[in-house]
C-alpha atoms as a PDB file:
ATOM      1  CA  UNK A   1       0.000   0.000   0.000  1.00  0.00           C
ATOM      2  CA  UNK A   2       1.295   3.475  -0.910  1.00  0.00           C
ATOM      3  CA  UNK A   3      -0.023   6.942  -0.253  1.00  0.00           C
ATOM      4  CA  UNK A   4      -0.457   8.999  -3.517  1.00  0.00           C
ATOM      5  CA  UNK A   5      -0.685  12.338  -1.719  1.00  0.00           C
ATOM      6  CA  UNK A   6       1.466  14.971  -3.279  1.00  0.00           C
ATOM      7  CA  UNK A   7       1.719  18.565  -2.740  1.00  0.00           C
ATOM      8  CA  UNK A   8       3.735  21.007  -4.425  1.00  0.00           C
ATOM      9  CA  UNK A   9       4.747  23.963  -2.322  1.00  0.00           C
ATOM     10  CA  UNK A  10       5.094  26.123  -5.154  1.00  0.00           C
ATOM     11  CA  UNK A  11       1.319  25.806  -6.022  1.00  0.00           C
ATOM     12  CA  UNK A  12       0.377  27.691  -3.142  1.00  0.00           C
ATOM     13  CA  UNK A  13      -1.326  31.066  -3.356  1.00  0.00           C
ATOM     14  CA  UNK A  14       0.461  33.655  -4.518  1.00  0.00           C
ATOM     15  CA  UNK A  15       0.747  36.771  -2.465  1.00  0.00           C
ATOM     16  CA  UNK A  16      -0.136  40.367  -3.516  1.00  0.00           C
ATOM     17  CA  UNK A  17       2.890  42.545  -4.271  1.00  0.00           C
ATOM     18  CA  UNK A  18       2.940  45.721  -2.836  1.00  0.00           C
ATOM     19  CA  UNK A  19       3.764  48.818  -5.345  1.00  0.00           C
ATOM     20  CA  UNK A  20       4.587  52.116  -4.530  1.00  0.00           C
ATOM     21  CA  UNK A  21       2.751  54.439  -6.667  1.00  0.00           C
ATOM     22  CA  UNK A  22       4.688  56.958  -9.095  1.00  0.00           C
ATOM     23  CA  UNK A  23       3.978  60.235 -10.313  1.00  0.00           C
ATOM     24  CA  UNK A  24       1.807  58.271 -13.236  1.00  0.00           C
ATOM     25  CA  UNK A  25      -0.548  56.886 -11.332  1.00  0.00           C
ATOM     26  CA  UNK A  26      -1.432  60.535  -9.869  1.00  0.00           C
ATOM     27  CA  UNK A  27      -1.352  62.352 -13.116  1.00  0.00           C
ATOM     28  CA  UNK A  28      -2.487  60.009 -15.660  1.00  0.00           C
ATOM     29  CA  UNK A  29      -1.224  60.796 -19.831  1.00  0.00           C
ATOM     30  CA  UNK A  30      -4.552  60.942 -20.638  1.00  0.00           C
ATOM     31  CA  UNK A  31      -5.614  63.489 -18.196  1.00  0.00           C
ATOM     32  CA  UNK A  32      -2.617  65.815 -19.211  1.00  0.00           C
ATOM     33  CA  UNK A  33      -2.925  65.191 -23.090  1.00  0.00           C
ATOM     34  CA  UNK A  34      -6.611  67.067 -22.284  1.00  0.00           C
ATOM     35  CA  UNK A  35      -5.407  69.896 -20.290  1.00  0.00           C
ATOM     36  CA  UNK A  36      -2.838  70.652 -22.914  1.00  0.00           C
ATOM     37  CA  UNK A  37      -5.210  70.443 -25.753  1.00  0.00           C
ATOM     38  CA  UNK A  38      -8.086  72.439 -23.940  1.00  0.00           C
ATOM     39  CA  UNK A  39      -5.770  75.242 -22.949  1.00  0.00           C
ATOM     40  CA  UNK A  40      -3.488  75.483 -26.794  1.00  0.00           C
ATOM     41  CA  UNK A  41      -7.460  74.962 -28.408  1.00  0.00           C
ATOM     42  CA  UNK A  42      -8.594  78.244 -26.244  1.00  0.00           C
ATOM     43  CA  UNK A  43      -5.591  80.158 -26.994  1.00  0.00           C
ATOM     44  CA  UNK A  44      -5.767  79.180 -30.433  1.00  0.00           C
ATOM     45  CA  UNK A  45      -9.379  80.318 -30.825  1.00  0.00           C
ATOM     46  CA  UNK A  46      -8.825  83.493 -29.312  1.00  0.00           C
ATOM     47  CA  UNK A  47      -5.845  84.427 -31.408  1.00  0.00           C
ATOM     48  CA  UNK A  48      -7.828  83.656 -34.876  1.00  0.00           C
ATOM     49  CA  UNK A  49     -10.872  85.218 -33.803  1.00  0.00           C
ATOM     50  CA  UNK A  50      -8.704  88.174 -32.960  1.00  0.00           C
ATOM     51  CA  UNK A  51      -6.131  88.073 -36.036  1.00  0.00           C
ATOM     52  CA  UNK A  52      -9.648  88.045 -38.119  1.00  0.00           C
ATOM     53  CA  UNK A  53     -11.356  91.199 -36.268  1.00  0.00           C
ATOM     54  CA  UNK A  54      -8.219  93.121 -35.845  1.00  0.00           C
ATOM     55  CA  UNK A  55      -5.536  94.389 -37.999  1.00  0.00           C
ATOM     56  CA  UNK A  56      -2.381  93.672 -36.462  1.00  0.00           C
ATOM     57  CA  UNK A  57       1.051  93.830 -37.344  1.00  0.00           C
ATOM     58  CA  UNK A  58       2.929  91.378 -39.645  1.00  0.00           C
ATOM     59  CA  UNK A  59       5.254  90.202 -36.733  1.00  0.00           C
ATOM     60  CA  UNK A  60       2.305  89.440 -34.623  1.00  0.00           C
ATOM     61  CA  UNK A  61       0.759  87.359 -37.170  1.00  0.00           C
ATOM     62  CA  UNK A  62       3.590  85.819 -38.275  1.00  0.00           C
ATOM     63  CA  UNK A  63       3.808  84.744 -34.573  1.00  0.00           C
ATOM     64  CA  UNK A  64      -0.082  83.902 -34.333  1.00  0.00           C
ATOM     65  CA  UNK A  65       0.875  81.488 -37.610  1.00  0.00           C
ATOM     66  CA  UNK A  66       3.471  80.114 -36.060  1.00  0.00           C
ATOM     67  CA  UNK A  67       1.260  79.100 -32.816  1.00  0.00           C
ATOM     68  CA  UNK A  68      -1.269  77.650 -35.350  1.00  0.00           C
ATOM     69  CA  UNK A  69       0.748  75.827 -36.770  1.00  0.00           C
ATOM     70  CA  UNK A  70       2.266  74.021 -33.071  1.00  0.00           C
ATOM     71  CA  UNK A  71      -1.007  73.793 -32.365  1.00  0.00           C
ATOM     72  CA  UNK A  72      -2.060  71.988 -35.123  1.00  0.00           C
ATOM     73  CA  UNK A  73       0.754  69.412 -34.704  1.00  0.00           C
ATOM     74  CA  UNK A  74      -0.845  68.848 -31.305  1.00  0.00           C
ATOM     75  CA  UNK A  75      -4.281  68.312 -32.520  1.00  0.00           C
ATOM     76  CA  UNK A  76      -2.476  66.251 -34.927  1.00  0.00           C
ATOM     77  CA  UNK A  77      -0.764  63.934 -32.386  1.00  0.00           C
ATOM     78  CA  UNK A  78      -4.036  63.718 -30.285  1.00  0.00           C
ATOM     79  CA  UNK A  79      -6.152  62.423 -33.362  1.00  0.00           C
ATOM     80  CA  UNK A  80      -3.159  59.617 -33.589  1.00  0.00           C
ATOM     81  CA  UNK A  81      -3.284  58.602 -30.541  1.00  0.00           C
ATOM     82  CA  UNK A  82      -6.952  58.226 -30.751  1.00  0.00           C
ATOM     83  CA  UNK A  83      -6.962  56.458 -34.195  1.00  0.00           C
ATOM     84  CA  UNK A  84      -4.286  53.728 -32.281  1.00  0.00           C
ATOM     85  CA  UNK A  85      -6.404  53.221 -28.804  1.00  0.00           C
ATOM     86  CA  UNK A  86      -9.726  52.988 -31.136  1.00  0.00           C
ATOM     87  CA  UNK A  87     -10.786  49.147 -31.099  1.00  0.00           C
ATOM     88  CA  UNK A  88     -12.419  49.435 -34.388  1.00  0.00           C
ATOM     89  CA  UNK A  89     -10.417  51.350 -36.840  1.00  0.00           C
ATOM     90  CA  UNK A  90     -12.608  51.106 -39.992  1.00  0.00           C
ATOM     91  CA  UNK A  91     -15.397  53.030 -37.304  1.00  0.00           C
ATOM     92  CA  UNK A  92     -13.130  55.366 -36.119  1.00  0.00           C
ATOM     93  CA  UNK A  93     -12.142  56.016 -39.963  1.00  0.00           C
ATOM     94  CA  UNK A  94     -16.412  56.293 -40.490  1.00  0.00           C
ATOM     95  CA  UNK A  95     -17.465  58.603 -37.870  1.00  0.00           C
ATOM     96  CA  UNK A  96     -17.851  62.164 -38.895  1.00  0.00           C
ATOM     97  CA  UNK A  97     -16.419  63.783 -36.235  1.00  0.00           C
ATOM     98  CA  UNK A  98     -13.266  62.731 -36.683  1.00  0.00           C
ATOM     99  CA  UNK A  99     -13.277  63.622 -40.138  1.00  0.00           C
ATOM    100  CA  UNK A 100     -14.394  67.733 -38.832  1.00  0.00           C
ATOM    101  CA  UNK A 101     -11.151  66.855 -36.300  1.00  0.00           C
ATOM    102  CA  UNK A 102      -8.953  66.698 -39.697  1.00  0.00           C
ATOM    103  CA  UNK A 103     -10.417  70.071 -40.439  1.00  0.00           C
ATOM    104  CA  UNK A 104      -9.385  72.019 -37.351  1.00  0.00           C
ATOM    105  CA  UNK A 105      -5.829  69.900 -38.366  1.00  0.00           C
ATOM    106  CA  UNK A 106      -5.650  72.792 -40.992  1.00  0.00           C
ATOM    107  CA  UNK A 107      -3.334  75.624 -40.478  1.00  0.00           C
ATOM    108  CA  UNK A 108      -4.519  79.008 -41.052  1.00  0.00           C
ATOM    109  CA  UNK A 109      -1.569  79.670 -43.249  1.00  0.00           C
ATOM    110  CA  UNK A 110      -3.184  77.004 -45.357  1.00  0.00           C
ATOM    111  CA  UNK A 111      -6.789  78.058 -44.957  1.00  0.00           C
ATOM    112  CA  UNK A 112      -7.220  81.609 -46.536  1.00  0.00           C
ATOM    113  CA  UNK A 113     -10.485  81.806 -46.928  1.00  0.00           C
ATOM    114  CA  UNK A 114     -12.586  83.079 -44.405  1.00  0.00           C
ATOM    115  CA  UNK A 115     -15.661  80.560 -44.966  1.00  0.00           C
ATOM    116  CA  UNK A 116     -13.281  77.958 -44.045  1.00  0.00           C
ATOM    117  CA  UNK A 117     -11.202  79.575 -41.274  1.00  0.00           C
ATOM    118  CA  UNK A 118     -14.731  80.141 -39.551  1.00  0.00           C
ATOM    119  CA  UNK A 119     -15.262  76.485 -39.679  1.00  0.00           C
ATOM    120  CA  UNK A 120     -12.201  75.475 -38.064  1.00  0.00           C
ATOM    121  CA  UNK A 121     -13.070  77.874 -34.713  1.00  0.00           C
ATOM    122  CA  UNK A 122     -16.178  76.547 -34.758  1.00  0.00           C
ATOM    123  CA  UNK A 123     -14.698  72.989 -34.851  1.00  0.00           C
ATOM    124  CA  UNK A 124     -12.176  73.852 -32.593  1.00  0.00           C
ATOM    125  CA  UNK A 125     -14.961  75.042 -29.755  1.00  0.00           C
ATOM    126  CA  UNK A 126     -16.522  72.071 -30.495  1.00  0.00           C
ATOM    127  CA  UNK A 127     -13.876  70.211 -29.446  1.00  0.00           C
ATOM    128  CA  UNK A 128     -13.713  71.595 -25.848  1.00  0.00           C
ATOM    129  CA  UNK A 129     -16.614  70.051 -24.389  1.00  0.00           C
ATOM    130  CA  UNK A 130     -15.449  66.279 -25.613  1.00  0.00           C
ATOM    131  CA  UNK A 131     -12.153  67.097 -23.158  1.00  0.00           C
ATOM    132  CA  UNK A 132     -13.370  69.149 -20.376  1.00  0.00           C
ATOM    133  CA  UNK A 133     -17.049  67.890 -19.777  1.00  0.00           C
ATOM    134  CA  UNK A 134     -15.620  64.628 -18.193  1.00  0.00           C
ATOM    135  CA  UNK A 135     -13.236  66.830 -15.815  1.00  0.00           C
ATOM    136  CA  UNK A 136     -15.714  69.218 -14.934  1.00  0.00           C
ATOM    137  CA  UNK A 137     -18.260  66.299 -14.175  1.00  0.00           C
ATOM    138  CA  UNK A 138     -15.581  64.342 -11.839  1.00  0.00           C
ATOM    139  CA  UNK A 139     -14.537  67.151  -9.824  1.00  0.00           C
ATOM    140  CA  UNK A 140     -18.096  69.005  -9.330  1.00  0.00           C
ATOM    141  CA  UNK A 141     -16.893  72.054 -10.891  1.00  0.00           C
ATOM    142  CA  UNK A 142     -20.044  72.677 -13.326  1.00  0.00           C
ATOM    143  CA  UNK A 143     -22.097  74.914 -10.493  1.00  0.00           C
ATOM    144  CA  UNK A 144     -19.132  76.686  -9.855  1.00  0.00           C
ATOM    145  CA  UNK A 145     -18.205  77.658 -12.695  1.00  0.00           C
ATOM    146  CA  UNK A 146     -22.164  78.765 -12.899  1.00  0.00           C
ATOM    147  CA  UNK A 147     -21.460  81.012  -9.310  1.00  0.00           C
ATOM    148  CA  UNK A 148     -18.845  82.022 -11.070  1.00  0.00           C
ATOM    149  CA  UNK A 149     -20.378  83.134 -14.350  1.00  0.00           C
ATOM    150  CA  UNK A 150     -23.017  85.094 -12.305  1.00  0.00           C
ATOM    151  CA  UNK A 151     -20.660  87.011 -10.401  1.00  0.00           C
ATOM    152  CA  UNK A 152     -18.861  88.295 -13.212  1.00  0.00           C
ATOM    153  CA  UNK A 153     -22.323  89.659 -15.491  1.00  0.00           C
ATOM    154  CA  UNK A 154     -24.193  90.564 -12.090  1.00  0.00           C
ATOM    155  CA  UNK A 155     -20.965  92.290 -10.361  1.00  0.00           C
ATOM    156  CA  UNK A 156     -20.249  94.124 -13.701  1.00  0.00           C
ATOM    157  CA  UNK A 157     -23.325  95.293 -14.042  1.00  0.00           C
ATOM    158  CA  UNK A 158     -23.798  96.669 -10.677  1.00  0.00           C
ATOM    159  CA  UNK A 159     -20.748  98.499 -10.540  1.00  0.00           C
ATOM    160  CA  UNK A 160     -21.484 100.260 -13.503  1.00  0.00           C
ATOM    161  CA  UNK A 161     -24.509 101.300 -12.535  1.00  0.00           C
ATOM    162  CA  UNK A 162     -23.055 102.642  -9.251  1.00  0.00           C
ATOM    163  CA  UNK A 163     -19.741 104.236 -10.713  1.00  0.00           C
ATOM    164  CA  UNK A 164     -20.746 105.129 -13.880  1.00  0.00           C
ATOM    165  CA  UNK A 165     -20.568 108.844 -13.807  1.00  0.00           C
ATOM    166  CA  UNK A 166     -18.791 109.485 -10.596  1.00  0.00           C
ATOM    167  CA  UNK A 167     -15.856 107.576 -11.199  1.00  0.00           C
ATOM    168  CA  UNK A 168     -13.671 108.542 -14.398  1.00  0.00           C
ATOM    169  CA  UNK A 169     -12.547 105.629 -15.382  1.00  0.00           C
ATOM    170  CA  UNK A 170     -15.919 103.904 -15.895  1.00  0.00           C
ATOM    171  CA  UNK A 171     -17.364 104.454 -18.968  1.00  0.00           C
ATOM    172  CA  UNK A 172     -19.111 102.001 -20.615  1.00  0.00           C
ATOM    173  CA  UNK A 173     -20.009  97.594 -18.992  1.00  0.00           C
ATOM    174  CA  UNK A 174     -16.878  97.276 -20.694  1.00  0.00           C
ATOM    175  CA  UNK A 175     -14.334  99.254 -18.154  1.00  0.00           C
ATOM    176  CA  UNK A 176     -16.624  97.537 -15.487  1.00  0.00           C
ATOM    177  CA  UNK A 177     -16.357  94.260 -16.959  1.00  0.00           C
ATOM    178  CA  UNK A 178     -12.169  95.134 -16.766  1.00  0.00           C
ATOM    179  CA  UNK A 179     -12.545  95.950 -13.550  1.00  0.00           C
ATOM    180  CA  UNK A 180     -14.724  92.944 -11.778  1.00  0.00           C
ATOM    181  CA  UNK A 181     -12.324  90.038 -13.524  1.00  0.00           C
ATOM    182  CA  UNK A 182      -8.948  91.413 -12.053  1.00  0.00           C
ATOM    183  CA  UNK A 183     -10.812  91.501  -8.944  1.00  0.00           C
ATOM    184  CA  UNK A 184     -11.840  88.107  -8.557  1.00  0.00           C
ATOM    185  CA  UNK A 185      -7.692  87.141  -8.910  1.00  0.00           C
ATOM    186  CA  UNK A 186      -5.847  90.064  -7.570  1.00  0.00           C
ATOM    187  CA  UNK A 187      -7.107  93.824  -6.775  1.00  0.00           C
ATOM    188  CA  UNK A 188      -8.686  95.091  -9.465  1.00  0.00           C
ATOM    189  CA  UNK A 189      -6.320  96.166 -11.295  1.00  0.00           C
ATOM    190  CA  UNK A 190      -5.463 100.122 -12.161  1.00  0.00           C
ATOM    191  CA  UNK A 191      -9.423 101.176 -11.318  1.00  0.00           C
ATOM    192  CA  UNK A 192     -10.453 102.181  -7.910  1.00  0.00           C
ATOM    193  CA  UNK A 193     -13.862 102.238  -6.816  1.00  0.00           C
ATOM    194  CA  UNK A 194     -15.267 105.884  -5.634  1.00  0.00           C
ATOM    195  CA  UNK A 195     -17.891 104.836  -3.736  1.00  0.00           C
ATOM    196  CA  UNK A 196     -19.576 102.841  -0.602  1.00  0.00           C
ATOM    197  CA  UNK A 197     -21.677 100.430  -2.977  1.00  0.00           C
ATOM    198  CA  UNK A 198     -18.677 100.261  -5.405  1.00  0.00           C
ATOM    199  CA  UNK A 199     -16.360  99.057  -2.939  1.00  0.00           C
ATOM    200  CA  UNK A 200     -18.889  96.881  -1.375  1.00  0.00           C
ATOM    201  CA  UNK A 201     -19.208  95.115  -5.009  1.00  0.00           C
ATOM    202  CA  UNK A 202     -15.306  94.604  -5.023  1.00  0.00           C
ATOM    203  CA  UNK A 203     -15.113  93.094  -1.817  1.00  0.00           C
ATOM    204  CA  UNK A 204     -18.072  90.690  -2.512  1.00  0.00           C
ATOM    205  CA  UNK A 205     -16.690  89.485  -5.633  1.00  0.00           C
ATOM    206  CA  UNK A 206     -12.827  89.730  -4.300  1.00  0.00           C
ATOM    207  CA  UNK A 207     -14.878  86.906  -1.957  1.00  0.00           C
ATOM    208  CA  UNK A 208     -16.158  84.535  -3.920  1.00  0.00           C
ATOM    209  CA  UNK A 209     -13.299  85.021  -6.428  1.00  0.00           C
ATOM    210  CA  UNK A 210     -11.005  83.694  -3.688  1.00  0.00           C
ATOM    211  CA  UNK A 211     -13.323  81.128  -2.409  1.00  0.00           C
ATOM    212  CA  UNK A 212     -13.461  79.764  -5.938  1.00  0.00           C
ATOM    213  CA  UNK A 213     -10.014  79.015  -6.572  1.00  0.00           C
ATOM    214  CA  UNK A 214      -9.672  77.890  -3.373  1.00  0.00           C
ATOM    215  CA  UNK A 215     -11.895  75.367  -4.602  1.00  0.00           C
ATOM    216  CA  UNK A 216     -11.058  74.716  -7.643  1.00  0.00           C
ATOM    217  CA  UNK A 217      -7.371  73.718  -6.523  1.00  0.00           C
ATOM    218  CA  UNK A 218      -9.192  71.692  -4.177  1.00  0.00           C
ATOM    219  CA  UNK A 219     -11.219  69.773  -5.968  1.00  0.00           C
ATOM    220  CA  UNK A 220      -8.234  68.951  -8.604  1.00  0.00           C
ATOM    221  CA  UNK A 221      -6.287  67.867  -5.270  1.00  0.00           C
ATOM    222  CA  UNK A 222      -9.012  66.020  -4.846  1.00  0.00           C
ATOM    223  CA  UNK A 223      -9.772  64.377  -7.953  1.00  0.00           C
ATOM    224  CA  UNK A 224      -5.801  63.426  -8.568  1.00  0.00           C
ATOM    225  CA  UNK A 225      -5.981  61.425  -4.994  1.00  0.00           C
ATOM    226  CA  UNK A 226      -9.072  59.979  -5.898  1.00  0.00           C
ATOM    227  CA  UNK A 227      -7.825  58.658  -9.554  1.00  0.00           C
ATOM    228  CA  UNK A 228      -4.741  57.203  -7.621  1.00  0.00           C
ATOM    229  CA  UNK A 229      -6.521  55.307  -5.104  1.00  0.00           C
ATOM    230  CA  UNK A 230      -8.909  54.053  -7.380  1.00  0.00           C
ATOM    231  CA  UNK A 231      -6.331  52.963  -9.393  1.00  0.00           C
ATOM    232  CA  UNK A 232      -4.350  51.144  -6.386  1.00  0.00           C
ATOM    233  CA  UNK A 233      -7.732  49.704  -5.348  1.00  0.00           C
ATOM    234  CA  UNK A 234      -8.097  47.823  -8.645  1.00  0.00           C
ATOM    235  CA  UNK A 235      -4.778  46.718  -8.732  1.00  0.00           C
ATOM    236  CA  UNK A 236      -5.290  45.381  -5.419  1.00  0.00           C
ATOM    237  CA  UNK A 237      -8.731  43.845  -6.048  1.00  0.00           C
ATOM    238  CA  UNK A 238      -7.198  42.289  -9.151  1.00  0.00           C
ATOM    239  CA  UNK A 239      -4.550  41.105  -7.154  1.00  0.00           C
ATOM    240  CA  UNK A 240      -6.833  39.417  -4.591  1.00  0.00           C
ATOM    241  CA  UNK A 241      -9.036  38.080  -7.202  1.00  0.00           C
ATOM    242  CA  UNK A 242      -5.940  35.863  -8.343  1.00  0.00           C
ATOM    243  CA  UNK A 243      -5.101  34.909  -5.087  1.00  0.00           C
ATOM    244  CA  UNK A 244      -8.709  33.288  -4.919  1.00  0.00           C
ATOM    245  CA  UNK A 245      -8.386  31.591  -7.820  1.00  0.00           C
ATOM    246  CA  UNK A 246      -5.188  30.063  -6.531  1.00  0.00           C
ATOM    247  CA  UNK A 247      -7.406  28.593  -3.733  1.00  0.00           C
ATOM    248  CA  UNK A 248     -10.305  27.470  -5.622  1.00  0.00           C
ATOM    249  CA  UNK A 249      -7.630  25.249  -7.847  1.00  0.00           C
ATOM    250  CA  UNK A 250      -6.447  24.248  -4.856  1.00  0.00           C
ATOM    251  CA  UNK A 251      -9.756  23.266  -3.078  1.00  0.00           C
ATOM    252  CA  UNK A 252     -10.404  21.405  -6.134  1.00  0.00           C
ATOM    253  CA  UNK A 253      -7.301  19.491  -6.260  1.00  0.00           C
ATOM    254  CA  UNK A 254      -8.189  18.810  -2.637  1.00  0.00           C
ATOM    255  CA  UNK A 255     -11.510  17.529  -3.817  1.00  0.00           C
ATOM    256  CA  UNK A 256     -10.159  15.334  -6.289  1.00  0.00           C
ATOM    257  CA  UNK A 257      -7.844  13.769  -3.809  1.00  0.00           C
ATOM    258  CA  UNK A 258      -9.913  12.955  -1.128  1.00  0.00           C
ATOM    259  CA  UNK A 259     -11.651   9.796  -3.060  1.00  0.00           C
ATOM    260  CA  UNK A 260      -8.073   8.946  -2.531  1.00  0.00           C
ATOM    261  CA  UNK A 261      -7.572   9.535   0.517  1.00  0.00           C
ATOM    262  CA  UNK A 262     -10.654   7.432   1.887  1.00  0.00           C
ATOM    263  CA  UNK A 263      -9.507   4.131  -0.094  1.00  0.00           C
ATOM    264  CA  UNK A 264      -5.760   4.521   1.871  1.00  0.00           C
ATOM    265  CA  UNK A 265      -7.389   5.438   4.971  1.00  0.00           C
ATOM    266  CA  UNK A 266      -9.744   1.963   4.396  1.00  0.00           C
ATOM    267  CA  UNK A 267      -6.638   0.399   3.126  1.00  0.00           C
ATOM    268  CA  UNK A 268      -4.999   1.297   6.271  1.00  0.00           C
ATOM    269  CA  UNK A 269      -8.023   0.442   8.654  1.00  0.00           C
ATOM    270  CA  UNK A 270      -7.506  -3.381   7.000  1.00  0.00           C
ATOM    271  CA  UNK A 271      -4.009  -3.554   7.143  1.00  0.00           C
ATOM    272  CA  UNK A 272      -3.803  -2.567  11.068  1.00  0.00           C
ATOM    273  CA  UNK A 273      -6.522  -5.282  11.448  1.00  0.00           C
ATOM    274  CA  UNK A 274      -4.475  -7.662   9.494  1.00  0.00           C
ATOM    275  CA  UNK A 275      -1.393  -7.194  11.738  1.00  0.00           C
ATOM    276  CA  UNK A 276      -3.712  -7.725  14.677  1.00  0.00           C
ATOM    277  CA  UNK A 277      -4.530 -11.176  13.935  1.00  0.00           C
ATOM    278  CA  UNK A 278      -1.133 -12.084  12.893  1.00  0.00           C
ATOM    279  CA  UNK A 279       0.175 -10.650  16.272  1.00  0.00           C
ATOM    280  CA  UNK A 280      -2.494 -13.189  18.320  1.00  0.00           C
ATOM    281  CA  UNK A 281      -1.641 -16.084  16.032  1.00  0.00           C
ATOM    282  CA  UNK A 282       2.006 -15.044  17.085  1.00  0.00           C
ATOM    283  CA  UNK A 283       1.281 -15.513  20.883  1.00  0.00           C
ATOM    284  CA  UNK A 284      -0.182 -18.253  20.104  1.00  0.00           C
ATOM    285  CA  UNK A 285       2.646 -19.485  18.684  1.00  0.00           C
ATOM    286  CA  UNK A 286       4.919 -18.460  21.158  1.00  0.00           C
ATOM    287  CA  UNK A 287       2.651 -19.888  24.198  1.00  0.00           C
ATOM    288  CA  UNK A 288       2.883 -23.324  22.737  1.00  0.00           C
ATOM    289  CA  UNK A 289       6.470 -23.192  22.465  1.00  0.00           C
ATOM    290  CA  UNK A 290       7.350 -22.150  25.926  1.00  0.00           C
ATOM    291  CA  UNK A 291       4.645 -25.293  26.867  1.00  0.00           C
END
C-alpha cells in the first residue's frame, strides 16, 4: 500500500505585491494630453478670432501662424493617438467627427479663406466640451463655474450702474467688466472704486473670487488622490481576485484527492486489522512453544 498524496509547495497562493505608486498613477497621460489640448485649443481660438477682427502687425501674425501651426501638430498627435487606442479602426475612420477633427488639423496659413477659417473655430470650440465635460463632471466644478459666471455679469453690471458717472474711469459695462475680472484674482487692477456700494461690489466678488479658486485647486487635489486610489484599489482587487483563484484550484485538487484519501485510509483500517490477527496467532505461537 502506498499513499499517492502529493503537494507542491510552489502551487500555493500567490501573495499580492505591494507597489509604490509613481507620479503616473497621480497624473495620468490621458488626463494631461486634455489639459494641454483644452488650454493650446482656447488660446488658439482666441488668437484667430482676434487676427480676423483686428488688424495687427505682420510680426504678430507671423507669430499667431506660427502658434497655429504648433497647435495643429498637437491636434495632430491627439487624433493619432486616438486612431491607435480605437478598437475598431474602420469606425473610427467612419465617424464624422473625426473627419471635422482633420479640419481644425488645418493651419490658417493654409486656410485663406474666411468661410473655411470660420469652420475650423467653430470645430475647434466644439472640441472643448469632448475634453473638459468629463473633468468638470468628476470634480463638481459645473455649479461653480455657474457662481462664477453670475458674479462676473451681475458684479459688472452693478458696478457700472453705481460708478458710472462718478468715477472717471468707468465708462461704458466694458471698463466695469475690466474691472470685476482682475478683482476676482488680484485687486482690481489700475481702477479704484469711488464709492460705498462700489467698494462693497469689489469686496463681494474679491470673496467669492477667492473662495473659488480655493476650490477649484481643491477639488483637482481632490480628484488626482481619488484617480490614484482608485487605481491602487483595482490593482489590489485584481490582485486578490488571483489569489482566490489560486485557492479554488487548490480546493479542487483537494476535492479530487480525497476519493483517494478514503480508499488509503480503508486500506490502512484493514491492514492494522491484518497485523492484529497475525500478532495473536504469534502468541499463540509463542505460548505453545514455551509449553
Amino acid at each position: 500500500m502506498s499513499m499517492n498524496i502529493k503537494m507542491d509547495p510552489n502551487n500555493g497562493p500567490k501573495k499580492p505585491k505591494n507597489k509604490k505608486p509613481g507620479i503616473l498613477d497621480k497624473i495620468t497621460f490621458k488626463m494631461t494630453l486634455d489639459f494641454i489640448v483644452i488650454s493650446l485649443i482656447v488660446a488658439d481660438i482666441f488668437l484667430l478670432t482676434w487676427s480676423d477682427f483686428s488688424k495687427l502687425s505682420v510680426e504678430l501674425t507671423q507669430n499667431i501662424i506660427y502658434f497655429d501651426l504648433m497647435v495643429c501638430f498637437v491636434l495632430f498627435c491627439e487624433f493619432i493617438l486616438r486612431f491607435k487606442d480605437a478598437e475598431d479602426k474602420k469606425a473610427f475612420i467612419k465617424d464624422k467627427r473625426n473627419w471635422l477633427d482633420i479640419i481644425a488639423m488645418i493651419p490658417i496659413e493654409f486656410a485663406p479663406l474666411r468661410i473655411i477659417r470660420l469652420l475650423r473655430v467653430i470645430i475647434l470650440i466644439n472640441k472643448i466640451p469632448i475634453h473638459f465635460k468629463g473633468f468638470v463632471e468628476e470634480t463638481h466644478l459645473d455649479w461653480s463655474f455657474g457662481v462664477i459666471l453670475i458674479t462676473v455679469v451681475s458684479g459688472t453690471i452693478f458696478f457700472y450702474i453705481v460708478e458710472v458717472g462718478v468715477n472717471g474711469n468707468v465708462h461704458n459695462l466694458g471698463d466695469a467688466l475690466w474691472y470685476i475680472l482682475p478683482t476676482m484674482a488680484t485687486d482690481g487692477g489700475n481702477i479704484t472704486p469711488d464709492t460705498i456700494l462700489g467698494r462693497i461690489i469689489s469686496m463681494i466678488v474679491m470673496v467669492i473670487g477667492i473662495l473659488f479658486f480655493g476650490m477649484f485647486t481643491a477639488s483637482i487635489a481632490s480628484w488626482l488622490t481619488k484617480k490614484s486610489g482608485n487605481k491602487d484599489e483595482k490593482e489590489e482587487i485584481h490582485e486578490l481576485k488571483n489569489v482566490v483563484k489560486d485557492l479554488q484550484l487548490e480546493i479542487k485538487e483537494l476535492r479530487n484527492l480525497a476519493p483517494d484519501l478514503q480508499t488509503d485510509v480503508k486500506e490502512s483500517k484493514d491492514l492494522v486489522q491484518d497485523l492484529k490477527s497475525e500478532i495473536i496467532e504469534l502468541k499463540g505461537v509463542i505460548r505453545k512453544v514455551n509449553k
